[in-house]
C-alpha atoms as a PDB file:
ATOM      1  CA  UNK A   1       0.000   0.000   0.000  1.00  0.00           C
ATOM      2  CA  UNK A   2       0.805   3.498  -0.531  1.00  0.00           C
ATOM      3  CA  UNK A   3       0.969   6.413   1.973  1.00  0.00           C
ATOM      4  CA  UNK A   4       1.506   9.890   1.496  1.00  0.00           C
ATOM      5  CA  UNK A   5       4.298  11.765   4.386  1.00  0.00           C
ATOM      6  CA  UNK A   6       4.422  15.520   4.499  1.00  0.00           C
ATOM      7  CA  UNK A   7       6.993  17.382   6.678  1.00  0.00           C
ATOM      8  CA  UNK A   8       6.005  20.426   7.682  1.00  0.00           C
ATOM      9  CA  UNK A   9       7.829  23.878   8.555  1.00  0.00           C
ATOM     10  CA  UNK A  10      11.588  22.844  10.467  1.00  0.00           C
ATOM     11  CA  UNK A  11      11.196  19.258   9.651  1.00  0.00           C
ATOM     12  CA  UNK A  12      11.356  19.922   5.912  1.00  0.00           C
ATOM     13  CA  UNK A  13      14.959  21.574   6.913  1.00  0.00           C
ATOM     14  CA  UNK A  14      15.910  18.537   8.532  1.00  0.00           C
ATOM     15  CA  UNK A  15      15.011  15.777   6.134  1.00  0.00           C
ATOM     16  CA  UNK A  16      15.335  17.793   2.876  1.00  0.00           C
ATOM     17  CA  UNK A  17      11.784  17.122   1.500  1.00  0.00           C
ATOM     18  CA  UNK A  18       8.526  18.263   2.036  1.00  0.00           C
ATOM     19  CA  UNK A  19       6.722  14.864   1.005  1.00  0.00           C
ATOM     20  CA  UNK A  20       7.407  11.392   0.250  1.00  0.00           C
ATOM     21  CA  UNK A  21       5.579   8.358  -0.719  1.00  0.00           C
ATOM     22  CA  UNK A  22       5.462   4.690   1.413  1.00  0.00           C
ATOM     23  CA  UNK A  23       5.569   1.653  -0.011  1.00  0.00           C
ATOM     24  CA  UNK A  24       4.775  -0.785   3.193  1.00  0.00           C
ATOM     25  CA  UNK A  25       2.698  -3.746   4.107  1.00  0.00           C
ATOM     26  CA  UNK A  26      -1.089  -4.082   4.705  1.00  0.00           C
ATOM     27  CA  UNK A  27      -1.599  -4.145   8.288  1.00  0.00           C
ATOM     28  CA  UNK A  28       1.193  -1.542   8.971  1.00  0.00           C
ATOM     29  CA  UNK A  29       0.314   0.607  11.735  1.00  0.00           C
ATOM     30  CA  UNK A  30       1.613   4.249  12.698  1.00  0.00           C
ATOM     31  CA  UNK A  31       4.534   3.240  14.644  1.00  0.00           C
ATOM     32  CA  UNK A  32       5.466   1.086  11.992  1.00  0.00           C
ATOM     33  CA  UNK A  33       5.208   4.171   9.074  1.00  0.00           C
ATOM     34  CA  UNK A  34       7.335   5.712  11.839  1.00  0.00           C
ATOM     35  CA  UNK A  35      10.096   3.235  11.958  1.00  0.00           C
ATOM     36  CA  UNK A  36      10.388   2.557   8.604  1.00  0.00           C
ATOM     37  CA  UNK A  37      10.676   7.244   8.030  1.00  0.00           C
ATOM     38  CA  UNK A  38      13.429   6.662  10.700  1.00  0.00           C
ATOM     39  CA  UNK A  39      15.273   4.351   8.963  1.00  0.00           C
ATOM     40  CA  UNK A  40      15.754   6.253   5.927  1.00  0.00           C
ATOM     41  CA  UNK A  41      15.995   9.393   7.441  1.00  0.00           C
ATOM     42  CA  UNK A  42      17.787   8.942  10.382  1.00  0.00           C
ATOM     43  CA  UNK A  43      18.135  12.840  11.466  1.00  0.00           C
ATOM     44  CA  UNK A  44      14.376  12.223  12.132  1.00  0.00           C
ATOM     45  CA  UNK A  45      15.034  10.073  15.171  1.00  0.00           C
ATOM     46  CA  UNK A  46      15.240  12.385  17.455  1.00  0.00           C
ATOM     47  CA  UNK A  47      12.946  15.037  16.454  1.00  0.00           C
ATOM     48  CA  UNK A  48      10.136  12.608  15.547  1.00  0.00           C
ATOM     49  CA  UNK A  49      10.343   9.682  18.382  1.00  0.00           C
ATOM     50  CA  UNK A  50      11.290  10.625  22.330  1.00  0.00           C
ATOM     51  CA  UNK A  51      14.572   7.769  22.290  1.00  0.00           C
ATOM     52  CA  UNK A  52      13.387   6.660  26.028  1.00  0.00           C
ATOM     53  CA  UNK A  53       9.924   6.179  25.747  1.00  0.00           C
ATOM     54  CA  UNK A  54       9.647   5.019  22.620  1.00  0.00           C
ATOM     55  CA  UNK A  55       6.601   7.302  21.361  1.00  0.00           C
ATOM     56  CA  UNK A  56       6.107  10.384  19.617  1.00  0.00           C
ATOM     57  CA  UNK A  57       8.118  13.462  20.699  1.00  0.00           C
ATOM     58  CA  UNK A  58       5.900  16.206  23.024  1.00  0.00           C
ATOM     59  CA  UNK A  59       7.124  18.886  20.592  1.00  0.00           C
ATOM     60  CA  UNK A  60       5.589  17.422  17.189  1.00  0.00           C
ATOM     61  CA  UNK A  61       2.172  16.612  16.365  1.00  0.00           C
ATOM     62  CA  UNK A  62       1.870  14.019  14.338  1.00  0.00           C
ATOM     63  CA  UNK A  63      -1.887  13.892  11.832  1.00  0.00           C
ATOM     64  CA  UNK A  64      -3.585  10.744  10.008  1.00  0.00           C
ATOM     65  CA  UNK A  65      -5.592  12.314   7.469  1.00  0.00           C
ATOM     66  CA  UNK A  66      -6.399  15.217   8.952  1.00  0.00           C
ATOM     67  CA  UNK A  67      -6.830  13.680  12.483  1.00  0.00           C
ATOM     68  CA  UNK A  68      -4.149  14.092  15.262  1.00  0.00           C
ATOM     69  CA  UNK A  69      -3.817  10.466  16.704  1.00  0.00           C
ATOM     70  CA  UNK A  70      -4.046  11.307  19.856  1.00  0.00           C
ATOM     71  CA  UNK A  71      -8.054  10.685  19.028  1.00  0.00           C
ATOM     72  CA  UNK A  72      -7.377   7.517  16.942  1.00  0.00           C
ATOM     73  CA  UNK A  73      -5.592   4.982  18.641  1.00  0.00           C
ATOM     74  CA  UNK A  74      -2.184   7.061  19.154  1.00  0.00           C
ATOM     75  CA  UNK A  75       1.015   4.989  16.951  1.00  0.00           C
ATOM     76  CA  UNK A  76      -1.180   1.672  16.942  1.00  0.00           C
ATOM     77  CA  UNK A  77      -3.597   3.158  14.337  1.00  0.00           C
ATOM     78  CA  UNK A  78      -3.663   1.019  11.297  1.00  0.00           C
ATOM     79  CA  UNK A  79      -3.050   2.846   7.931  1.00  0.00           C
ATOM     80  CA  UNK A  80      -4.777   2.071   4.829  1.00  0.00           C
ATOM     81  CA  UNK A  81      -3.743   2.776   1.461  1.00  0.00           C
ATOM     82  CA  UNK A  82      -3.808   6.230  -0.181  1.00  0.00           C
ATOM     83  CA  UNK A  83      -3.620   7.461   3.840  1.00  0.00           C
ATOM     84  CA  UNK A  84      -1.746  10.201   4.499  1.00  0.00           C
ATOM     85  CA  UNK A  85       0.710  11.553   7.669  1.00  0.00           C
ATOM     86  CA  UNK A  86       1.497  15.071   8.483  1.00  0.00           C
ATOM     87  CA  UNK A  87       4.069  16.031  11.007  1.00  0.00           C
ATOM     88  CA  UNK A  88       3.930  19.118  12.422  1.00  0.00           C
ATOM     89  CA  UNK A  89       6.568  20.753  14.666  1.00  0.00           C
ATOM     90  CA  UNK A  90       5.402  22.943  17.700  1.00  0.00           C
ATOM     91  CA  UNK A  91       6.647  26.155  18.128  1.00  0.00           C
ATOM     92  CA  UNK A  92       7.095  27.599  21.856  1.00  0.00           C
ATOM     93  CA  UNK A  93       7.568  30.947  22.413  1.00  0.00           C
ATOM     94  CA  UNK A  94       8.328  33.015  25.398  1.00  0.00           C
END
């Protein structure tokens, strides 16, 4: 199946591209989509995942077709084909 990444605002910086295209497995959920990003864009780690606990990183929100997953079923949410995952840095101010 085929999913659709975008990187939005810094993250664009830090992996060079703005979107990309999946190829993965049926039955692949978030944290899978996740691993696999990782894996070919390694500068991602770090921004994207939170090393320790193993889930997404406070500071990014991460969006299943429009959806943040905190109201899905967070980095277990199964994708489907033609789905498609935003990242979204936060910005903090003071």
């Amino acid at each position: 199946m085929h999913i659709s990444v975008r990187f939005i605002g810094g993250l664009f910086r830090v992996s060079g591209r703005n979107k990309l295209i999946l190829n993965l497995k049926y039955g692949t959920d978030l944290r899978g989509a996740v691993e696999r990003i990782t894996q070919e864009f390694p500068e991602l780690k770090a921004t994207l995942i939170d090393l320790e606990l193993q889930d997404p990183r406070p500071t990014t929100l991460i969006f299943l077709n429009g959806k943040e997953i905190s109201i899905l079923q967070g980095m277990e949410t199964k994708l489907g084909n033609g789905d498609e995952i935003a990242f979204i840095p936060i910005s903090h101010g003071g």
